[in-house]
Protein backbone atom coordinates (compact mmCIF):
# COMPACT_ATOMS: atom_id res chain seq x y z
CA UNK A 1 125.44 98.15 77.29
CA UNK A 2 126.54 98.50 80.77
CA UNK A 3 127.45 94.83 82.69
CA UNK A 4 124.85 92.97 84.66
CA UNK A 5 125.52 89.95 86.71
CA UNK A 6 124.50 88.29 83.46
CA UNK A 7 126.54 86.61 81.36
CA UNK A 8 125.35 85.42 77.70
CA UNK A 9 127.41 82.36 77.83
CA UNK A 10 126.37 80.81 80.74
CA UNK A 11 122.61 81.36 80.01
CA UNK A 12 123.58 79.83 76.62
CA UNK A 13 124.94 77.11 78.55
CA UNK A 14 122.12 76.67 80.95
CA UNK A 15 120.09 75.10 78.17
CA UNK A 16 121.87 72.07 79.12
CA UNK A 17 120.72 72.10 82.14
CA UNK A 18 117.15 72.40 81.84
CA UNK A 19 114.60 69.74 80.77
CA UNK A 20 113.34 70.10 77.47
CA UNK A 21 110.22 69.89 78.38
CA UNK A 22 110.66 73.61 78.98
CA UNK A 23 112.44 74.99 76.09
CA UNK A 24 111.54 76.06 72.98
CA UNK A 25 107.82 77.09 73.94
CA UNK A 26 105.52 78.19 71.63
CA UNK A 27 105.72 81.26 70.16
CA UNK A 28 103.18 82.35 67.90
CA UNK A 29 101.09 85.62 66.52
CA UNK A 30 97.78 85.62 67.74
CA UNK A 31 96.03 87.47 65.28
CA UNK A 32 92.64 87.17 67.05
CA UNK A 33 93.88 89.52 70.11
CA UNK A 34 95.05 91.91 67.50
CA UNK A 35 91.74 94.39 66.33
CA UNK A 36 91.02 95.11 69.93
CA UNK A 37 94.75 95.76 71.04
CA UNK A 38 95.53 98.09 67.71
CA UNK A 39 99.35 96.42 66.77
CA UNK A 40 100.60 93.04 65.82
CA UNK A 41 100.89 90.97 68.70
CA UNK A 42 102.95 87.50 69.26
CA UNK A 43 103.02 85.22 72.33
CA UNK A 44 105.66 83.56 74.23
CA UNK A 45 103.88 80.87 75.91
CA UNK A 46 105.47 79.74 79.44
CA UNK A 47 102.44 77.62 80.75
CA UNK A 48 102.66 74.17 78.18
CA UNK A 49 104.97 72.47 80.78
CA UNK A 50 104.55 70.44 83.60
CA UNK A 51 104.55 73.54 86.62
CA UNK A 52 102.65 75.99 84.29
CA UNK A 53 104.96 79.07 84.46
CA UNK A 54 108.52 79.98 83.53
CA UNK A 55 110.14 79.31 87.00
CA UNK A 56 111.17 75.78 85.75
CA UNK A 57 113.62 77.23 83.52
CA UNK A 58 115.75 78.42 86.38
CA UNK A 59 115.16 75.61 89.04
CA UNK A 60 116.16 73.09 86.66
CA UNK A 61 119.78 74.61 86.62
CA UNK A 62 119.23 75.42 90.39
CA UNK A 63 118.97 71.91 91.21
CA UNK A 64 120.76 70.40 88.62
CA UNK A 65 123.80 72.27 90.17
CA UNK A 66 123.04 71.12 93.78
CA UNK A 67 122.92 67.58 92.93
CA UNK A 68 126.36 67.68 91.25
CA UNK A 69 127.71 69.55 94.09
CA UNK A 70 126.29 66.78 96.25
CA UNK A 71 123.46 69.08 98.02
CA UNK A 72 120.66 67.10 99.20
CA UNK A 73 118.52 70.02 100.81
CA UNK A 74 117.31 73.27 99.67
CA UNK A 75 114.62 75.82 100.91
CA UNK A 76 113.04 78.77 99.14
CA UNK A 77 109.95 81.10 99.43
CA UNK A 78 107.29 81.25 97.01
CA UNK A 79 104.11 82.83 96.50
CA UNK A 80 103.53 79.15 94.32
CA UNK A 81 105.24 79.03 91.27
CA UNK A 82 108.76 78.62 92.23
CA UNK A 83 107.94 76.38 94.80
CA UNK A 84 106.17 74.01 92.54
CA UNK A 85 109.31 74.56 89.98
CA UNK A 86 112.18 73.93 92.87
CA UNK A 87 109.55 70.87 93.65
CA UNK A 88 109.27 69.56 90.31
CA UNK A 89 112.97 70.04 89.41
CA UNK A 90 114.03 68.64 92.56
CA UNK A 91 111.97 65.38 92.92
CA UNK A 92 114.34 63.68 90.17
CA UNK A 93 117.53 64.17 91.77
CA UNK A 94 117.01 63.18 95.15
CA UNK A 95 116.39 66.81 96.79
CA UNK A 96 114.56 67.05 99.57
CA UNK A 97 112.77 70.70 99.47
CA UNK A 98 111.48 72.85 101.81
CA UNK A 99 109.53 75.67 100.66
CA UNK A 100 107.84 78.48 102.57
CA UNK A 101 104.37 80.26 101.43
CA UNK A 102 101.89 82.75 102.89
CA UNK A 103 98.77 80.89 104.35
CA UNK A 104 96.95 83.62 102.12
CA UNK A 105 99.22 82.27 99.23
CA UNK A 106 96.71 80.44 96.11
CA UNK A 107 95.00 77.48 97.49
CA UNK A 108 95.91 75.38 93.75
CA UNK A 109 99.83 76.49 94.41
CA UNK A 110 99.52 75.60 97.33
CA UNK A 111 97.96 72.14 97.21
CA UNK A 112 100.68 71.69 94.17
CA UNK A 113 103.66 72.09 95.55
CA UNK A 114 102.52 69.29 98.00
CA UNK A 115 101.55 66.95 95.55
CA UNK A 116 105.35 67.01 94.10
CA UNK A 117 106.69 66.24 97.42
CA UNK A 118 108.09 69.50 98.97
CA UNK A 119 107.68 69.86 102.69
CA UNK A 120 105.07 73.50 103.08
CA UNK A 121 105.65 75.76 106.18
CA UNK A 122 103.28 78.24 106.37
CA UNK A 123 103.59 81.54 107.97
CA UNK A 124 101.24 84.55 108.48
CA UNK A 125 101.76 87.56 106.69
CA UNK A 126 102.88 87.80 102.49
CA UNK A 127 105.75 87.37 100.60
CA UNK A 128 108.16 88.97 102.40
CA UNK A 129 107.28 87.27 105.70
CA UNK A 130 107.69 84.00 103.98
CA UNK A 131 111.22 85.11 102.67
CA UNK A 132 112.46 86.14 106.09
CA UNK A 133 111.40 82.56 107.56
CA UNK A 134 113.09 80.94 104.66
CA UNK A 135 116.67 82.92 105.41
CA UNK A 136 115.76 81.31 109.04
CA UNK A 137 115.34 78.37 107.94
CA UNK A 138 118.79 77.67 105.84
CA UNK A 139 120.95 79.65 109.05
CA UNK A 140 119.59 76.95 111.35
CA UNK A 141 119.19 74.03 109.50
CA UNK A 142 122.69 74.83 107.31
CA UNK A 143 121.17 74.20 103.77
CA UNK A 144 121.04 76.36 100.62
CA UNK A 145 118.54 78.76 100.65
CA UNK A 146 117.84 80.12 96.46
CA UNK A 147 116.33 83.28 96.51
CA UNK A 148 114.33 83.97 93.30
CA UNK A 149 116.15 86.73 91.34
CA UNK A 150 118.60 87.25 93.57
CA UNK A 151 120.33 83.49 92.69
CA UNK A 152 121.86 84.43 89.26
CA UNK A 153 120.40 81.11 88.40
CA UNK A 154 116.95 81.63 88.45
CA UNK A 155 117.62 84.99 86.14
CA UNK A 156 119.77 82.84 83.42
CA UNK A 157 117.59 80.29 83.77
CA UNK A 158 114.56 82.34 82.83
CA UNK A 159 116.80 84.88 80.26
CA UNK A 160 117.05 81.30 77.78
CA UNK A 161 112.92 82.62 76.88
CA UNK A 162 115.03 85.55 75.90
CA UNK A 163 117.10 83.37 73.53
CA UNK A 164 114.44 82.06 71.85
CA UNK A 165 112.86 85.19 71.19
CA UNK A 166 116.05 86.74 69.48
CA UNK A 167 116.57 83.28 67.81
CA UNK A 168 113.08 82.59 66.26
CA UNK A 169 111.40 85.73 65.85
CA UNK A 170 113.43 87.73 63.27
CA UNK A 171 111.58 91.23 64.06
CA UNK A 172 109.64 92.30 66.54
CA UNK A 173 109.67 95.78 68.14
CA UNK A 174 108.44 96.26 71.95
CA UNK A 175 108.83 92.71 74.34
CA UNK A 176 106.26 93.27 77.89
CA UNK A 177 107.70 91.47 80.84
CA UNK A 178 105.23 91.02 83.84
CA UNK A 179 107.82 92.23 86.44
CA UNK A 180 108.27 91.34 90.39
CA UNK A 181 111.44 89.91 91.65
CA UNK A 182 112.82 90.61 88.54
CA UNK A 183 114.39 87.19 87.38
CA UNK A 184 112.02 87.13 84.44
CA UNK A 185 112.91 90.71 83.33
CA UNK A 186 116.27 90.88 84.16
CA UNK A 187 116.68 87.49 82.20
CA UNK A 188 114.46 88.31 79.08
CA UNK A 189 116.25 92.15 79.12
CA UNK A 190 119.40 91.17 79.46
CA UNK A 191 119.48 88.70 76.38
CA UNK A 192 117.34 90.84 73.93
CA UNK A 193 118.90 94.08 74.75
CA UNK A 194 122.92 92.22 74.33
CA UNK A 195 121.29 90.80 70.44
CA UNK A 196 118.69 93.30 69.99
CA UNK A 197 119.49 97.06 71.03
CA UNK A 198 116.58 98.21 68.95
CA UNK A 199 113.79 96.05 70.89
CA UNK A 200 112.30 98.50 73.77
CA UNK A 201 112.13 96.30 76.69
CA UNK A 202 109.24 97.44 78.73
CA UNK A 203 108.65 95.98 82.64
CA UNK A 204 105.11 96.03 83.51
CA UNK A 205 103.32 95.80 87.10
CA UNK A 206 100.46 96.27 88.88
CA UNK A 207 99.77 99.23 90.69
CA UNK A 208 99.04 98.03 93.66
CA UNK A 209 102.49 96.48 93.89
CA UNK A 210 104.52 99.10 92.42
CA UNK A 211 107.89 98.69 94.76
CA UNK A 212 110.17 97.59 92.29
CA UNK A 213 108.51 99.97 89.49
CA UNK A 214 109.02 102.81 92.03
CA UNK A 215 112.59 101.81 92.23
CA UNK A 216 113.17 101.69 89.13
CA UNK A 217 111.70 105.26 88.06
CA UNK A 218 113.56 106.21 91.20
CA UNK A 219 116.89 104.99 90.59
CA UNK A 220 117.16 103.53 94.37
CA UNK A 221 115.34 100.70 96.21
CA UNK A 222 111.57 101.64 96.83
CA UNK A 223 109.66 99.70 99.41
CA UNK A 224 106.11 99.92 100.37
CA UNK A 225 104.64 98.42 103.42
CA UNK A 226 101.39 96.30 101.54
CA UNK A 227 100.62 95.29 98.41
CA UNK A 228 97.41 94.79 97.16
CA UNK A 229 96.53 92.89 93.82
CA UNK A 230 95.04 89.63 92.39
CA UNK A 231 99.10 89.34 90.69
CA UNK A 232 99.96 87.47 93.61
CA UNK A 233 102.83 86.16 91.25
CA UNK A 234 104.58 89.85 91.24
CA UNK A 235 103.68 91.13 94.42
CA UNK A 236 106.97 91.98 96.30
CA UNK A 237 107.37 94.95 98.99
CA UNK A 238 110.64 94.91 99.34
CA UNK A 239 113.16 94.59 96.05
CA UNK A 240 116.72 93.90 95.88
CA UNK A 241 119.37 95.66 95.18
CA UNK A 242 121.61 93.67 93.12
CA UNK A 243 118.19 92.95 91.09
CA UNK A 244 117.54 96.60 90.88
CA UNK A 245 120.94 96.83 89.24
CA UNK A 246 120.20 94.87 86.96
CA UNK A 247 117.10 96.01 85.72
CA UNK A 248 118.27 99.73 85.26
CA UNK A 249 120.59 98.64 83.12
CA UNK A 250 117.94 96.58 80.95
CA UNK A 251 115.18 97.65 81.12
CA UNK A 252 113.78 101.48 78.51
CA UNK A 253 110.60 101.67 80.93
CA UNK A 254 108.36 100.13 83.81
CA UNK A 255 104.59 101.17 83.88
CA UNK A 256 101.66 100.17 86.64
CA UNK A 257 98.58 98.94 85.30
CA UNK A 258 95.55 99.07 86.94
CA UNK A 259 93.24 95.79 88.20
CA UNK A 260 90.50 96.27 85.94
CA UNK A 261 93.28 95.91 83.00
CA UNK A 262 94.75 93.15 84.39
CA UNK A 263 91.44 90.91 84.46
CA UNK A 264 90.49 92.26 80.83
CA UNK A 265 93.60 90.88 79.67
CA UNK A 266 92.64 88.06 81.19
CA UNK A 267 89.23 87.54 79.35
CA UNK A 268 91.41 88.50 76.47
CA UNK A 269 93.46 85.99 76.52
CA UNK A 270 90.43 83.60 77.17
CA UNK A 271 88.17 84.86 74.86
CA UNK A 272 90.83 85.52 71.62
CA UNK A 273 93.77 82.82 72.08
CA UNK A 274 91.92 80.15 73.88
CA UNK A 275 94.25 80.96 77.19
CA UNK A 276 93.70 80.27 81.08
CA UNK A 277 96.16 82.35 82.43
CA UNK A 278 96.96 83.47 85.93
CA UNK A 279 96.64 87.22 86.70
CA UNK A 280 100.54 87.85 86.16
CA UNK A 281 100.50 86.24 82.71
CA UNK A 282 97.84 89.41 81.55
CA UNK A 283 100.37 92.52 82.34
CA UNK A 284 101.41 92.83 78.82
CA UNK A 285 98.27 93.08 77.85
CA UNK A 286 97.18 95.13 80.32
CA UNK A 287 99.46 97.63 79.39
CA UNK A 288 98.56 97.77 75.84
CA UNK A 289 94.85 97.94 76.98
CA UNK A 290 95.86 101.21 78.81
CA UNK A 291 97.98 102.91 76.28
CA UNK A 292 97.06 101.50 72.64
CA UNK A 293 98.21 105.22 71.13
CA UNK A 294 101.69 103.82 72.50
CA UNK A 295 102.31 100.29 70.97
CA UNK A 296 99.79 101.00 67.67
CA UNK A 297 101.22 99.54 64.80
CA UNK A 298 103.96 97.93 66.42
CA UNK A 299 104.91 94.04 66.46
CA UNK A 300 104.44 93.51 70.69
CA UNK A 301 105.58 90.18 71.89
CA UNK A 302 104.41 89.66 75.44
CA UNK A 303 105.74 86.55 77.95
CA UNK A 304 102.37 84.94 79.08
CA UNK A 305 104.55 83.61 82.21
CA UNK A 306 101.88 81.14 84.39
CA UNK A 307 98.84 79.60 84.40
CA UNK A 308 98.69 78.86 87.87
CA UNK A 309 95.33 79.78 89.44
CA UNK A 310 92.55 79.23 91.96
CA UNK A 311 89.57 78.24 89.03
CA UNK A 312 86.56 79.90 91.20
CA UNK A 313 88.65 83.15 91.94
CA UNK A 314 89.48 82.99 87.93
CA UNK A 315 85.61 82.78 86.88
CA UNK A 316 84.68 86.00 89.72
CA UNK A 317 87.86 88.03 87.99
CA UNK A 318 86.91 86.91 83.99
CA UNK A 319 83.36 87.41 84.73
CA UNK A 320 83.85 90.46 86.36
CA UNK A 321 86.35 92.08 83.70
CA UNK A 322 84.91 95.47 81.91
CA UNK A 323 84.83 94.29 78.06
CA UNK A 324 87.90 96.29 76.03
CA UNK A 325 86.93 94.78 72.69
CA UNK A 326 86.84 97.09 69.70
């Protein structure tokens, strides 16, 4: 395999770092999801901690880090999740955290990160306009700005979900990796590809956000000047390079899925494993939903990443979803 800014040791390492309260998460078959979808199906389950979704994995070594280094301040964007992880993993080692958000950003993220102490600045526009005001931020103010996927951090942090896989689950032959900034996939690829050449690593991504999907197909950063899905979670304009990188090395495909999918996956999910999950955490099976001929009769593990969502915008999407059972 070709090098990535990865580095198996040091996300073997970063276990250390991180709070067990977000390692070794379940990882099961769910049998139930597995007549509609056509193959065997397991689940990595990234939502049975205390911010919901993956991101804690790589802000616990983010901060952990900073407080050694004596750091007291740190600002990041976040369309919610990170900035309730940077929050969470902060608030025990005397960070103080500033983190910046759309105003259209999830109302529950939102009112989270709060309630673990982070100072919220708000700024019209998306993601991206929250990631430029963040840069601003840490050039005036002279603190450490971490930029999700970008910080190498935030991808080992996230890649130790890949250890587990490779380390618990003997044989399994497709992993689906909701994809967006590209810490998650970059992480997850970059471990099971390094103990497991066989395993086809598939990205997966809504269409309405395809930029980094687009750059990948493309070989070259891809931006687009909107995005429009309920995967707030994943939707990015504008990816990075180094991230791109990355991902072409890791990654044997990246495939768009359409809304419809992603909120039958969610009902899914509800309906067959007993999971709330935020839009994000459905791509996997989205994509399986849209191509069974593709993944029939293979074992399909799929990262359901966050559980982070707005309860009466869940209800409209689950209620709304087109039934996919067989």
């Amino acid at each position: 395999m070709q090098k990535t800014r990865l580095d198996i040791s040091r996300i073997r390492a970063a276990r250390q770092f991180i709070d067990p309260v977000f390692l070794d998460t379940p990882l099961y078959r769910c049998e139930s999801l597995e007549p509609a979808l056509g193959c065997r199906v397991s689940i990595k389950l990234e939502t049975a901690n205390p911010v919901r979704s993956f991101k804690g994995r790589g802000t616990e070594v983010v901060a952990s880090l900073l407080a050694e280094n004596g750091s007291r301040e740190v600002v990041c964007a976040s369309a919610g999740n990170l900035g309730q992880a940077l929050a969470w993993s902060a608030r025990g080692r005397g960070l103080e955290v500033t983190v910046v958000a759309s105003r259209s950003a999830t109302a529950a993220k939102l009112d989270r990160i709060r309630a673990l102490g982070a100072r919220l600045e708000l700024v019209d526009g998306d993601h991206e306009m929250a990631r430029e005001r963040a840069a601003a931020i840490a050039r005036y103010d002279g603190i450490r700005l971490l930029e999700d996927s970008l910080d190498i951090e935030t991808c080992e942090g996230a890649a130790t979900i890949g250890l587990e896989l490779v380390d618990t689950m003997p044989s399994f032959d497709t992993v689906l990796i909701a994809l967006g900034g590209g810490a998650l996939a970059t992480g997850v690829g970059h471990v099971v590809k390094t103990a497991a050449p066989e395993v086809e690593v598939i990205c997966v991504q809504p269409l309405g956000a395809p930029a980094m999907t687009h750059s990948w197909r493309g070989r070259r950063v891809v931006t687009t000047d909107s995005t429009d899905t309920i995967a707030d979670g994943v939707a990015g304009r504008r990816p990075i390079p180094a991230v791109l990188h990355d991902l072409l090395v890791v990654a044997d495909d990246a495939v768009l899925v359409q809304e419809a999918s992603i909120t039958a996956g969610m009902r899914m999910l509800l309906d067959h494993a007993g999971l709330v999950v935020e839009p994000s955490a459905a791509l996997g099976i989205a994509a399986i939903l849209e191509d069974r001929d593709r993944f029939a009769g293979r074992h399909v593990v799929t990262i359901v990443c966050g559980s982070n969502v707005d309860v009466d915008a869940y209800h409209h999407w689950v209620g709304a979803a087109p039934n996919f059972r067989s």
